[in-house]
C-alpha atoms as a PDB file:
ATOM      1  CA  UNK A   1     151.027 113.861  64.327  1.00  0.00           C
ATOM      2  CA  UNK A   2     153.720 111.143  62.662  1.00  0.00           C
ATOM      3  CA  UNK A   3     150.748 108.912  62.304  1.00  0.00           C
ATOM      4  CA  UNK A   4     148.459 111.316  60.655  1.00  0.00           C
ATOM      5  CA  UNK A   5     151.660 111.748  58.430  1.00  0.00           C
ATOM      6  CA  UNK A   6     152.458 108.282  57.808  1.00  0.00           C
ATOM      7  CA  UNK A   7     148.648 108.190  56.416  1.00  0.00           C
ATOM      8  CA  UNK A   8     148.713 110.961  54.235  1.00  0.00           C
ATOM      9  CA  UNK A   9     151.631 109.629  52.456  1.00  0.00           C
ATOM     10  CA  UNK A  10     150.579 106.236  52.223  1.00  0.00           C
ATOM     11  CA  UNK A  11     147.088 107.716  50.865  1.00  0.00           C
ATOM     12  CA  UNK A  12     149.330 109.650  48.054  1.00  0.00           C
ATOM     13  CA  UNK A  13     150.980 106.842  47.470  1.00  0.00           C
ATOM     14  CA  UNK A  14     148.405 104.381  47.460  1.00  0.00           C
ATOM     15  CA  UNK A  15     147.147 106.325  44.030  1.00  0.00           C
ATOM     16  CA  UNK A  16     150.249 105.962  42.263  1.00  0.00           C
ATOM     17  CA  UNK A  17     154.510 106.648  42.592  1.00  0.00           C
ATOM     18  CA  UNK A  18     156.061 109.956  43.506  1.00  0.00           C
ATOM     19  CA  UNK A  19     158.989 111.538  44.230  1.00  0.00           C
ATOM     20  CA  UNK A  20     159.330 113.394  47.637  1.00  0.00           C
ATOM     21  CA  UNK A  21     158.844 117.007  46.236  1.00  0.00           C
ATOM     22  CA  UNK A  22     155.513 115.287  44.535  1.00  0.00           C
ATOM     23  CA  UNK A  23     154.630 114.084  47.914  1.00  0.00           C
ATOM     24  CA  UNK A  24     155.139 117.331  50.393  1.00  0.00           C
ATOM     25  CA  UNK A  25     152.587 119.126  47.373  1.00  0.00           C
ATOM     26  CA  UNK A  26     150.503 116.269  48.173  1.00  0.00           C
ATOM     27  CA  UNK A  27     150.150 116.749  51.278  1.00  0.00           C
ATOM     28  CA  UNK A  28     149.982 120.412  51.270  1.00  0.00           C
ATOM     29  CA  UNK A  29     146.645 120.107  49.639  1.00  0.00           C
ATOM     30  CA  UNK A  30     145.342 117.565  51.742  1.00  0.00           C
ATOM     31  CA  UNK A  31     146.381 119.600  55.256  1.00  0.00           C
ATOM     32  CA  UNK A  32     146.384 123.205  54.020  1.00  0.00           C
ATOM     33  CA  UNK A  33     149.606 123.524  54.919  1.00  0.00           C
ATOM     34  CA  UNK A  34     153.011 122.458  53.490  1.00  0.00           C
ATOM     35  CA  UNK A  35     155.161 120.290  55.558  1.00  0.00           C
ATOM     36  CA  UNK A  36     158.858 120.429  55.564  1.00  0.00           C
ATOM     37  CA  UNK A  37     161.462 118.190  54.217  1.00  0.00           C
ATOM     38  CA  UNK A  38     162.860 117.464  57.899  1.00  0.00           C
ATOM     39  CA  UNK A  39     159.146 116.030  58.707  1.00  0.00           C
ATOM     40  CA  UNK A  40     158.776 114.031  55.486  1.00  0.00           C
ATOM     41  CA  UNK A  41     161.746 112.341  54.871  1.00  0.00           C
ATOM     42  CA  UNK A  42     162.235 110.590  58.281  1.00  0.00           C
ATOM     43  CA  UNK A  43     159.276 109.707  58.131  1.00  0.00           C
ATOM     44  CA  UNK A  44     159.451 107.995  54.607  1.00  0.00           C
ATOM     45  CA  UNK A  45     162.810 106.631  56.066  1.00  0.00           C
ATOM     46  CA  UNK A  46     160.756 104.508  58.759  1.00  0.00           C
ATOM     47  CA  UNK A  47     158.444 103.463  56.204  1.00  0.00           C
ATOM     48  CA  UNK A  48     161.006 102.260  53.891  1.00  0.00           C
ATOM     49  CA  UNK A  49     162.916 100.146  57.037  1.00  0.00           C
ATOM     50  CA  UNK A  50     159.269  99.198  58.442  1.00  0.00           C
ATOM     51  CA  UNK A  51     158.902  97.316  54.628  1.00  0.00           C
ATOM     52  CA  UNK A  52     155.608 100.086  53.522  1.00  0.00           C
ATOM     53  CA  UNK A  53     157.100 101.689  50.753  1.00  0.00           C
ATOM     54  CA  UNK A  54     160.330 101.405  48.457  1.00  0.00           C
ATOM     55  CA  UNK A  55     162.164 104.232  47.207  1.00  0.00           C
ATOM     56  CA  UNK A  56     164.316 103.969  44.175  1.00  0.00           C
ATOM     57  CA  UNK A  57     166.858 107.181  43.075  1.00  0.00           C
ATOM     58  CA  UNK A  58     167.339 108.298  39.615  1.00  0.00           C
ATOM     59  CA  UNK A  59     169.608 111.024  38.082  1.00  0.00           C
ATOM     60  CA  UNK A  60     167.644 114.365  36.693  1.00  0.00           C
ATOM     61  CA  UNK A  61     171.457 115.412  35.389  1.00  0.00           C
ATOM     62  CA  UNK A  62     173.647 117.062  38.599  1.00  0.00           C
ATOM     63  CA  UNK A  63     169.714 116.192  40.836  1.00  0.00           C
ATOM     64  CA  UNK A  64     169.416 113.103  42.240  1.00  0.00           C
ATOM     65  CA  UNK A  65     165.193 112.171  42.730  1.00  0.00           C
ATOM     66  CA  UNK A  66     164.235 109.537  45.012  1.00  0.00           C
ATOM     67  CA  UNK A  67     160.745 107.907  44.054  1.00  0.00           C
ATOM     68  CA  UNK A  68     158.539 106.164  46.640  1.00  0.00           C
ATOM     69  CA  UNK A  69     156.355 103.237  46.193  1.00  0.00           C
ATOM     70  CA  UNK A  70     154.166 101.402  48.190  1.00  0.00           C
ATOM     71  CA  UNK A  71     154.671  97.715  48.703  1.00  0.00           C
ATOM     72  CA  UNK A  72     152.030  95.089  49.605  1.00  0.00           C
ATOM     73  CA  UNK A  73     152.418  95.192  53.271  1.00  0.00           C
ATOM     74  CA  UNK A  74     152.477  98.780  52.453  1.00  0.00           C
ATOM     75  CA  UNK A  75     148.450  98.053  51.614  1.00  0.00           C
ATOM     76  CA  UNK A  76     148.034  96.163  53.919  1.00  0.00           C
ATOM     77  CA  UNK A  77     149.190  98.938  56.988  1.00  0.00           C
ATOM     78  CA  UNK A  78     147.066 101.420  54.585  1.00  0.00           C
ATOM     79  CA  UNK A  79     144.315  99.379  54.858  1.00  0.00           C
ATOM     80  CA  UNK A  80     144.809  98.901  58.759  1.00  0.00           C
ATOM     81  CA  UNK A  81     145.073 102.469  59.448  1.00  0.00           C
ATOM     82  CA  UNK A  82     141.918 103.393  57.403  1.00  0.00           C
ATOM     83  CA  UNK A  83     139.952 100.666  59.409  1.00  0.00           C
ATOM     84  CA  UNK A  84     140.778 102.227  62.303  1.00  0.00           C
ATOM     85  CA  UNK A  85     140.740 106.064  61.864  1.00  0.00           C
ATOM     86  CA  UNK A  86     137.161 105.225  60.068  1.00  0.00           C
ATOM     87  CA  UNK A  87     136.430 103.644  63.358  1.00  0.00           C
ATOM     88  CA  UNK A  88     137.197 107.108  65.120  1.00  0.00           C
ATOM     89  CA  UNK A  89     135.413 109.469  62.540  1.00  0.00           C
ATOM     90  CA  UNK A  90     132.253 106.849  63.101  1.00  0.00           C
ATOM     91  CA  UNK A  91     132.249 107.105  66.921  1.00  0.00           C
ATOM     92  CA  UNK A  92     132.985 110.918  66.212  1.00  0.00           C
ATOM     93  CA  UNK A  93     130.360 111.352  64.272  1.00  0.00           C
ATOM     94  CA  UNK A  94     127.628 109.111  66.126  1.00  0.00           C
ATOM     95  CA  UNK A  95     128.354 110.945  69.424  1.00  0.00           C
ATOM     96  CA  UNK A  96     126.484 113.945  67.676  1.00  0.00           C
ATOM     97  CA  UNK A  97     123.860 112.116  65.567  1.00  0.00           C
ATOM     98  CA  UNK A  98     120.446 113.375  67.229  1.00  0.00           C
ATOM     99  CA  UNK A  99     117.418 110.880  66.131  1.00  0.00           C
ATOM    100  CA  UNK A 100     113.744 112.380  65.425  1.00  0.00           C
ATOM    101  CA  UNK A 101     111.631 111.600  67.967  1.00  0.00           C
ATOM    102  CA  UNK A 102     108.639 110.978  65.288  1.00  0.00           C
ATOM    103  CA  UNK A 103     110.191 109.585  62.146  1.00  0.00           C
ATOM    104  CA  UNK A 104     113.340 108.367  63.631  1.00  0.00           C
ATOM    105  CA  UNK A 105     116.201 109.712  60.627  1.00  0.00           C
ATOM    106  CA  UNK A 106     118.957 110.370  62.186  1.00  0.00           C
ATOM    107  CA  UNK A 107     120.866 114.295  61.890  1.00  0.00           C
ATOM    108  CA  UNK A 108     123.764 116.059  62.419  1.00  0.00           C
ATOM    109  CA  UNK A 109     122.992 119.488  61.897  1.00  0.00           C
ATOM    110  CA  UNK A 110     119.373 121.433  61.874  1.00  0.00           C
ATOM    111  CA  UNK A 111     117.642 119.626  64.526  1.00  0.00           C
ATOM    112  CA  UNK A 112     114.302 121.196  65.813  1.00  0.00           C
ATOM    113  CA  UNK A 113     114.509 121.148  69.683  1.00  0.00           C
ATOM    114  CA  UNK A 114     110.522 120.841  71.534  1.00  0.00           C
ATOM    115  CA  UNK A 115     110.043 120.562  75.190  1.00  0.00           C
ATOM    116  CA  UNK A 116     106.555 118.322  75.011  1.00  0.00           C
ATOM    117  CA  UNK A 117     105.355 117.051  78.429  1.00  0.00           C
ATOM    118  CA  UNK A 118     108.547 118.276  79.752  1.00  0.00           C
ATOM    119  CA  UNK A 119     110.976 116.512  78.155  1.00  0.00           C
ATOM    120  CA  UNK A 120     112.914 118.115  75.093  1.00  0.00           C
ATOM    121  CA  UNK A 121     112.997 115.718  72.422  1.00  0.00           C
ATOM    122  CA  UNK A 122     114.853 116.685  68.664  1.00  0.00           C
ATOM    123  CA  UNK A 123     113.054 116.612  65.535  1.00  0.00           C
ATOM    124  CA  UNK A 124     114.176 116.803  61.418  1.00  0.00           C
ATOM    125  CA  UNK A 125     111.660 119.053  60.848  1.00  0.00           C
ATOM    126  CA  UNK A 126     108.401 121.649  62.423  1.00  0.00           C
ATOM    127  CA  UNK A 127     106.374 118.573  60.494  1.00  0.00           C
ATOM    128  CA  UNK A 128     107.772 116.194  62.499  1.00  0.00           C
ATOM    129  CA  UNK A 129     107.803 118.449  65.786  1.00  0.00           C
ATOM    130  CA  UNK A 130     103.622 118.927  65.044  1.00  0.00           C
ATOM    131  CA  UNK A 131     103.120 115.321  63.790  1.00  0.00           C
ATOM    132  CA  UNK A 132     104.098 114.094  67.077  1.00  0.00           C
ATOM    133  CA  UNK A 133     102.538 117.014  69.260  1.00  0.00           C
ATOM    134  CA  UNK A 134      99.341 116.217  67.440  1.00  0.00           C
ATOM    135  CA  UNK A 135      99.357 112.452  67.564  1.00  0.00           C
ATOM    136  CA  UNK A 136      99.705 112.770  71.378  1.00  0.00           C
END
């Protein structure tokens, strides 16, 4: 789960600064459900010592804010990460694509299912399904 944290915050951050308060709304939105300071902050800590992001404090009167910034290797671990989760998601995703047996577009969802000649072969559409039954 720390990783899918780590990219969450570097995705905030990649838009623009924010203070950790900023960042746990953030990532509220993004997850449905908002984290806690103890699983932000150490997190942001690594980050900062790993050379990602910067944090510099300023004074709000008696409140002290800490702002977060990402730095160019910061990028460039963002940029890793997405490579590689995109990877996932793709091989995710491909593992269900179904191809039409007549047209050949591929689907996720709403595939037509015939069993021709006994074999069951997946279709976009009843006009593809009785394309191919008829040009058999």
């Amino acid at each position: 789960m720390q990783s899918m944290t780590k990219y969450y915050l570097l995705a905030a951050l990649s838009r623009q600064e924010m203070h950790g308060y900023h960042l746990i709304q953030e990532l509220e939105k993004i997850t449905g459900k908002k984290p806690s300071t103890g699983q932000i902050y150490p997190v942001l800590k690594e980050m900062q010592k790993s050379g990602y992001i910067t944090m510099k404090a300023s004074s709000n009167g008696k409140k002290k804010i800490k702002y977060y910034k990402m730095t160019k290797s910061g990028e460039k671990f963002f940029a890793e990460m997405t490579k590689r989760f995109s990877s996932l998601i793709e091989a995710t995703i491909k593992a269900k694509v179904k191809v039409c047996a007549h047209c050949g577009c591929e689907m996720i969802k709403g595939s037509v299912s015939k069993k021709i000649k006994g074999k069951k072969l997946d279709f976009c559409c009843n006009s593809c399904a009785g394309s191919f039954s008829r040009h058999l």
